[in-house]
N, C-alpha and C. Protein backbone atom coordinates (compact mmCIF):
# COMPACT_ATOMS: atom_id res chain seq x y z
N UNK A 1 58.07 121.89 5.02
CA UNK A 1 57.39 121.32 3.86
C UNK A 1 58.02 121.82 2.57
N UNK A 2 58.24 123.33 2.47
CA UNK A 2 58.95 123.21 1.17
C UNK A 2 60.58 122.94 1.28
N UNK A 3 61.22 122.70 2.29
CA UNK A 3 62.56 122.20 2.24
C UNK A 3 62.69 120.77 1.82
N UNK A 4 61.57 120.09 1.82
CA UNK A 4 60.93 118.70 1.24
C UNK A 4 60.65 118.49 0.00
N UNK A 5 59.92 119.84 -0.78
CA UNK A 5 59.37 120.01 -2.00
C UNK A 5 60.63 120.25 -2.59
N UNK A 6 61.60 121.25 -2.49
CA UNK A 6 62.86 121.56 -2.52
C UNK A 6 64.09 120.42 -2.84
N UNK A 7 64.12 119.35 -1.57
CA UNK A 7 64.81 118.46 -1.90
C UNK A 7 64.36 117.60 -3.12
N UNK A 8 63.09 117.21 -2.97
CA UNK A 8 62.55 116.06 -4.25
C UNK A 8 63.02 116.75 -5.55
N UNK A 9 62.57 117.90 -5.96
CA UNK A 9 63.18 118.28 -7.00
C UNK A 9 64.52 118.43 -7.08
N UNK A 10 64.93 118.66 -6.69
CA UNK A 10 66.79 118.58 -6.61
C UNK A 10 67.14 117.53 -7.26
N UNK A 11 66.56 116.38 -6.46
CA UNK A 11 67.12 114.95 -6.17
C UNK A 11 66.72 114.29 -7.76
N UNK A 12 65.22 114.53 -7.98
CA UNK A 12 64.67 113.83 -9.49
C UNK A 12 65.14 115.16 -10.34
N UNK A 13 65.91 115.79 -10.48
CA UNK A 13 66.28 116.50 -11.51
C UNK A 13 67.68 115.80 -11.72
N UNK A 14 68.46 116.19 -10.66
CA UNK A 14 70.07 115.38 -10.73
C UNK A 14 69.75 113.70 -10.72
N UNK A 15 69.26 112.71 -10.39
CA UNK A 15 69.44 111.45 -10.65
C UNK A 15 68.15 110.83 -11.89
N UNK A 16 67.26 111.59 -12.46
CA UNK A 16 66.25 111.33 -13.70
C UNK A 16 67.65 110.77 -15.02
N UNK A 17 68.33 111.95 -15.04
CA UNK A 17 69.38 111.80 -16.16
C UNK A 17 70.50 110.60 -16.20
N UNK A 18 71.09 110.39 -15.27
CA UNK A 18 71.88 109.04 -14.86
C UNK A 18 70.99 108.31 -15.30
N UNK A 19 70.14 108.33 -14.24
CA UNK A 19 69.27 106.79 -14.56
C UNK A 19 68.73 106.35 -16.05
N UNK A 20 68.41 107.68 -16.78
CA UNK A 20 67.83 107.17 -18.00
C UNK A 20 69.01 107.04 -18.97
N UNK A 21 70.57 107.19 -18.30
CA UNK A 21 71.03 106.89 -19.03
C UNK A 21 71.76 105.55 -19.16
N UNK A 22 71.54 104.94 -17.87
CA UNK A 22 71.47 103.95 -17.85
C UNK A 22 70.45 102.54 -18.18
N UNK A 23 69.62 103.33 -18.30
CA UNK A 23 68.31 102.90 -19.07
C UNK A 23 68.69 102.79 -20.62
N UNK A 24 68.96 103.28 -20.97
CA UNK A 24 69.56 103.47 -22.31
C UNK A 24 70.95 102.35 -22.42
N UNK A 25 71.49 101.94 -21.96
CA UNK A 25 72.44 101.77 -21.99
C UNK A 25 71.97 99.57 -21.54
N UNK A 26 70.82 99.54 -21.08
CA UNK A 26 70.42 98.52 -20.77
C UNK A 26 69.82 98.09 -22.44
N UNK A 27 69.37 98.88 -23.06
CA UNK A 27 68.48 98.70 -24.24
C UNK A 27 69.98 98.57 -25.59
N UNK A 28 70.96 98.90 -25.05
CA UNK A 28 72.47 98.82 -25.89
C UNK A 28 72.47 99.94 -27.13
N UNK A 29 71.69 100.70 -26.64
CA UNK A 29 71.73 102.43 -27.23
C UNK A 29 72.60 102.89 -27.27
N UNK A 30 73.81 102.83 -26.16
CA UNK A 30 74.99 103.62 -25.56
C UNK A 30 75.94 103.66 -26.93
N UNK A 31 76.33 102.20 -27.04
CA UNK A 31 77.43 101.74 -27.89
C UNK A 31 77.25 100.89 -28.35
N UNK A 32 77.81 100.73 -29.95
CA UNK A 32 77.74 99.48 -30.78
C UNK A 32 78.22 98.10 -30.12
N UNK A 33 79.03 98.33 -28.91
CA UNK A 33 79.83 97.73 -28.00
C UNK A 33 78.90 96.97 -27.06
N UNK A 34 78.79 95.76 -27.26
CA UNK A 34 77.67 95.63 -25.39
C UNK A 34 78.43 95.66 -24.47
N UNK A 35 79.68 95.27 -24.41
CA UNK A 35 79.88 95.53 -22.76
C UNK A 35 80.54 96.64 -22.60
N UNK A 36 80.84 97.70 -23.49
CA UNK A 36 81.19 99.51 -23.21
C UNK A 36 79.80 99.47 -22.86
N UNK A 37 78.23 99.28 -23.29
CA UNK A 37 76.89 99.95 -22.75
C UNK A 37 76.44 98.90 -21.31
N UNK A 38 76.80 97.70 -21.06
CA UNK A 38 76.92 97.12 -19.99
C UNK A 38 77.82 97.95 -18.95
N UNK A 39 79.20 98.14 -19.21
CA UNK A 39 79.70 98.74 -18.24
C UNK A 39 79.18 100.29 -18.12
N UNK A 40 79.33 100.99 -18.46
CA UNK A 40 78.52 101.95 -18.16
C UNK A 40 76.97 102.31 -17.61
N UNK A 41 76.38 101.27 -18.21
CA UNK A 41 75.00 101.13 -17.32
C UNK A 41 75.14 100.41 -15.79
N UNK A 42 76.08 99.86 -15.39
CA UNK A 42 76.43 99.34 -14.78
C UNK A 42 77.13 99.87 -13.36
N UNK A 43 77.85 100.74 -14.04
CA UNK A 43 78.58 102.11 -13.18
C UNK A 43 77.49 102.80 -12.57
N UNK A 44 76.76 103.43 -13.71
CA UNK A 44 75.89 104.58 -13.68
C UNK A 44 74.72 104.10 -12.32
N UNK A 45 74.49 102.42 -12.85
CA UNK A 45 73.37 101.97 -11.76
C UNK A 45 73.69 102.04 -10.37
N UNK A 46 74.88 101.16 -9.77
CA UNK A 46 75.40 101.28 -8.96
C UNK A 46 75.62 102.55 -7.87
N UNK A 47 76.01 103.71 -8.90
CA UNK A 47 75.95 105.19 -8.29
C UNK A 47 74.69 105.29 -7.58
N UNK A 48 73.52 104.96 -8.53
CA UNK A 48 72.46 105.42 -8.06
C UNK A 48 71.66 103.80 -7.10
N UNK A 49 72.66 103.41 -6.67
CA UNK A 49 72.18 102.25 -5.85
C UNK A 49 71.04 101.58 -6.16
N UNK A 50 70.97 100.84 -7.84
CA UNK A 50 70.13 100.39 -8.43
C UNK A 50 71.21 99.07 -8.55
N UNK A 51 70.57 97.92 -8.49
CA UNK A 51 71.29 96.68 -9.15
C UNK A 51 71.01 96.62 -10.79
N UNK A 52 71.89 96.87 -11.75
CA UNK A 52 72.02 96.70 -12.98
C UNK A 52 71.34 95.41 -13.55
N UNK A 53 72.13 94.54 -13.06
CA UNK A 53 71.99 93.17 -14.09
C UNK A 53 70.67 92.22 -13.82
N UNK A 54 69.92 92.47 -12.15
CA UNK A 54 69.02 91.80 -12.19
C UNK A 54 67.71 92.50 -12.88
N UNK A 55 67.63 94.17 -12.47
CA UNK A 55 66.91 95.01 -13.25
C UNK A 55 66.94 94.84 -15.07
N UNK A 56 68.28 94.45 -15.48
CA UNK A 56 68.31 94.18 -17.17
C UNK A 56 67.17 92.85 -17.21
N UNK A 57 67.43 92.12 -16.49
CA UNK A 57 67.10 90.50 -16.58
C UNK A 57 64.93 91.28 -16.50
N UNK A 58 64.71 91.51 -15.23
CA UNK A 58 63.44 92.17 -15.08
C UNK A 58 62.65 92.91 -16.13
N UNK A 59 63.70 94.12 -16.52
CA UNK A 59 63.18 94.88 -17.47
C UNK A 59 63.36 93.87 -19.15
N UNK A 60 63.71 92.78 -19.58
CA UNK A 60 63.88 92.44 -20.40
C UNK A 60 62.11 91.62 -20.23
N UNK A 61 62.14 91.52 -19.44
CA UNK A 61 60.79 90.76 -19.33
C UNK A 61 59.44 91.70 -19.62
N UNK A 62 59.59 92.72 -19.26
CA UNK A 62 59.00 93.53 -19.32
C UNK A 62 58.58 93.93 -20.79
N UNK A 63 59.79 94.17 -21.58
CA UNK A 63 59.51 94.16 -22.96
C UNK A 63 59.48 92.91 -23.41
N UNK A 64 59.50 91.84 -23.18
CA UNK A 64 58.83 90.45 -23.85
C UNK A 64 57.11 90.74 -23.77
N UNK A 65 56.87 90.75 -22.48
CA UNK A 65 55.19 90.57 -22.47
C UNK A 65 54.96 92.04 -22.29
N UNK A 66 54.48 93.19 -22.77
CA UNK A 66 54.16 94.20 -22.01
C UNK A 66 52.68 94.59 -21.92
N UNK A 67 51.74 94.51 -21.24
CA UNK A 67 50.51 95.34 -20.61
C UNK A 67 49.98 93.40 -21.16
N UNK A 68 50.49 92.06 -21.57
CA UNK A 68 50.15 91.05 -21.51
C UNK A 68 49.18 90.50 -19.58
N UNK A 69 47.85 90.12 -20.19
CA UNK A 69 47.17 89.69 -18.75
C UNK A 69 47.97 88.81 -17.51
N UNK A 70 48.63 87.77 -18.40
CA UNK A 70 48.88 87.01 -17.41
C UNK A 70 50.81 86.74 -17.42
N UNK A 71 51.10 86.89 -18.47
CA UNK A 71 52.78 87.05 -18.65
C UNK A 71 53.46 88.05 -17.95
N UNK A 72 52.51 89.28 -18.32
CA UNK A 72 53.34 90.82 -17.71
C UNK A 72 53.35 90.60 -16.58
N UNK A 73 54.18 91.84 -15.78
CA UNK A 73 54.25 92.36 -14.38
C UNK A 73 53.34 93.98 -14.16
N UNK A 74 53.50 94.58 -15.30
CA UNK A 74 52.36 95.82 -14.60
C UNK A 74 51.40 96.28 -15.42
N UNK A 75 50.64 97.15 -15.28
CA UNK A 75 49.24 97.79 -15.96
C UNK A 75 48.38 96.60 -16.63
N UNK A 76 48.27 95.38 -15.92
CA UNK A 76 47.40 94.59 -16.39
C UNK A 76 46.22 95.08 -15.76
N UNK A 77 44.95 94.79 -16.83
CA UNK A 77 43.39 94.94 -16.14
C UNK A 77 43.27 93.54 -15.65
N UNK A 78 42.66 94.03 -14.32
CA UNK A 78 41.79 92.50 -13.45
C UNK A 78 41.55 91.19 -14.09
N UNK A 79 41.31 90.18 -14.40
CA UNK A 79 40.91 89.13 -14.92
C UNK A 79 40.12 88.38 -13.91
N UNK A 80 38.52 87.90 -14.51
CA UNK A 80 37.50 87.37 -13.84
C UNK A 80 38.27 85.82 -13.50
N UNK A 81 38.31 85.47 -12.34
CA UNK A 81 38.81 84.25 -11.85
C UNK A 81 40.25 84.14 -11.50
N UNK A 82 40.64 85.22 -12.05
CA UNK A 82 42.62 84.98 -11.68
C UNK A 82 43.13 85.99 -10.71
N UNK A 83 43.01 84.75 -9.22
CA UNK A 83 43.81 85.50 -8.18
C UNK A 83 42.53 85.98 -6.97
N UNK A 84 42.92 86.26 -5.71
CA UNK A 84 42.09 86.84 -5.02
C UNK A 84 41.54 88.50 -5.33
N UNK A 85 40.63 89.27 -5.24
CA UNK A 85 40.26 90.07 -5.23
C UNK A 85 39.81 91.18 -3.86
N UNK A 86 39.82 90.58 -3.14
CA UNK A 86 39.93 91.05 -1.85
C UNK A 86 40.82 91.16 -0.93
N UNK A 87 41.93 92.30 -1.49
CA UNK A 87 42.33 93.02 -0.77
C UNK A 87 41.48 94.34 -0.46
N UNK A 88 42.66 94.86 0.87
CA UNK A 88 41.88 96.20 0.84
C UNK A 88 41.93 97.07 0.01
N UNK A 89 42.80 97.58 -0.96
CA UNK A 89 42.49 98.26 -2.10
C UNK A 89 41.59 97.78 -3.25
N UNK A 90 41.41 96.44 -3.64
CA UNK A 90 40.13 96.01 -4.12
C UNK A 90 39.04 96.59 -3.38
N UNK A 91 38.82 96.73 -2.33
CA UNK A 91 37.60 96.99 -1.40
C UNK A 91 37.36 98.50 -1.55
N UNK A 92 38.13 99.18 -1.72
CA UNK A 92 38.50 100.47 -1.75
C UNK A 92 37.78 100.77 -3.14
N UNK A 93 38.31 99.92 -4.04
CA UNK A 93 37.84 100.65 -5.65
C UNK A 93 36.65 100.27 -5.39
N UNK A 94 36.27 98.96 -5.11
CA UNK A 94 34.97 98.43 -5.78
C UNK A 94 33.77 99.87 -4.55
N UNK A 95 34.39 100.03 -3.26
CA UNK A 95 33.58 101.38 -2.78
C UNK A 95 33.49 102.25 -3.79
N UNK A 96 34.37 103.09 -4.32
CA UNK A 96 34.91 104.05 -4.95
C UNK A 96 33.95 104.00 -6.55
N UNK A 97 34.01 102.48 -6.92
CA UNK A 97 33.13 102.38 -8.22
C UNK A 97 31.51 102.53 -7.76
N UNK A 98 31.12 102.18 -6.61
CA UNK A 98 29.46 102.17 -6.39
C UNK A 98 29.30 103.61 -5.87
N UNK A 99 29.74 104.61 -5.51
CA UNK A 99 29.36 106.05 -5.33
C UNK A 99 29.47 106.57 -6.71
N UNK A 100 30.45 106.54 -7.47
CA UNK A 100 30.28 107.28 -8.67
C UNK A 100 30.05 106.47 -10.10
């Protein structure tokens, strides 16, 4: 167990930095240059066996609509009528909301 705890930190200490610098480099932070911050985000992704260009395309969306109900992709709250509600983790909260 801690040769586990051990590795995770290793692993998100050495690949946190790449990645955000490729993160950076998606947002054209890197260089006045887009395709010096394309290629390099690009490199950098790859290393870390991330696809670059469809993640740019994704994450660009992301900052178009962000925490938006029905545009976004994450941290939206529920909306009455949109979509099924019964899954099992729906089932789970709505338990979870009537005990406490």
């Amino acid at each position: 167990l801690f040769a586990v705890a051990a590795y995770a930190l290793l692993q998100g200490t050495l690949f946190v930095g790449p990645w955000e610098l490729g993160h950076q480099c998606n947002h054209g932070s890197f260089s006045r240059h887009r395709w010096a911050s394309d290629l390099l985000g690009a490199w950098l992704h790859t290393t870390l066996l991330m696809p670059y260009w469809s993640w740019q395309y994704s994450h660009a969306h992301h900052h178009k609509w962000p925490n938006h109900v029905h545009q976004g992709e994450g941290a939206c709250p529920k909306v009455a009528g949109a979509g099924a509600r019964d899954s099992a983790m729906d089932k789970f909260e709505r338990a979870l909301l009537a005990v406490g």
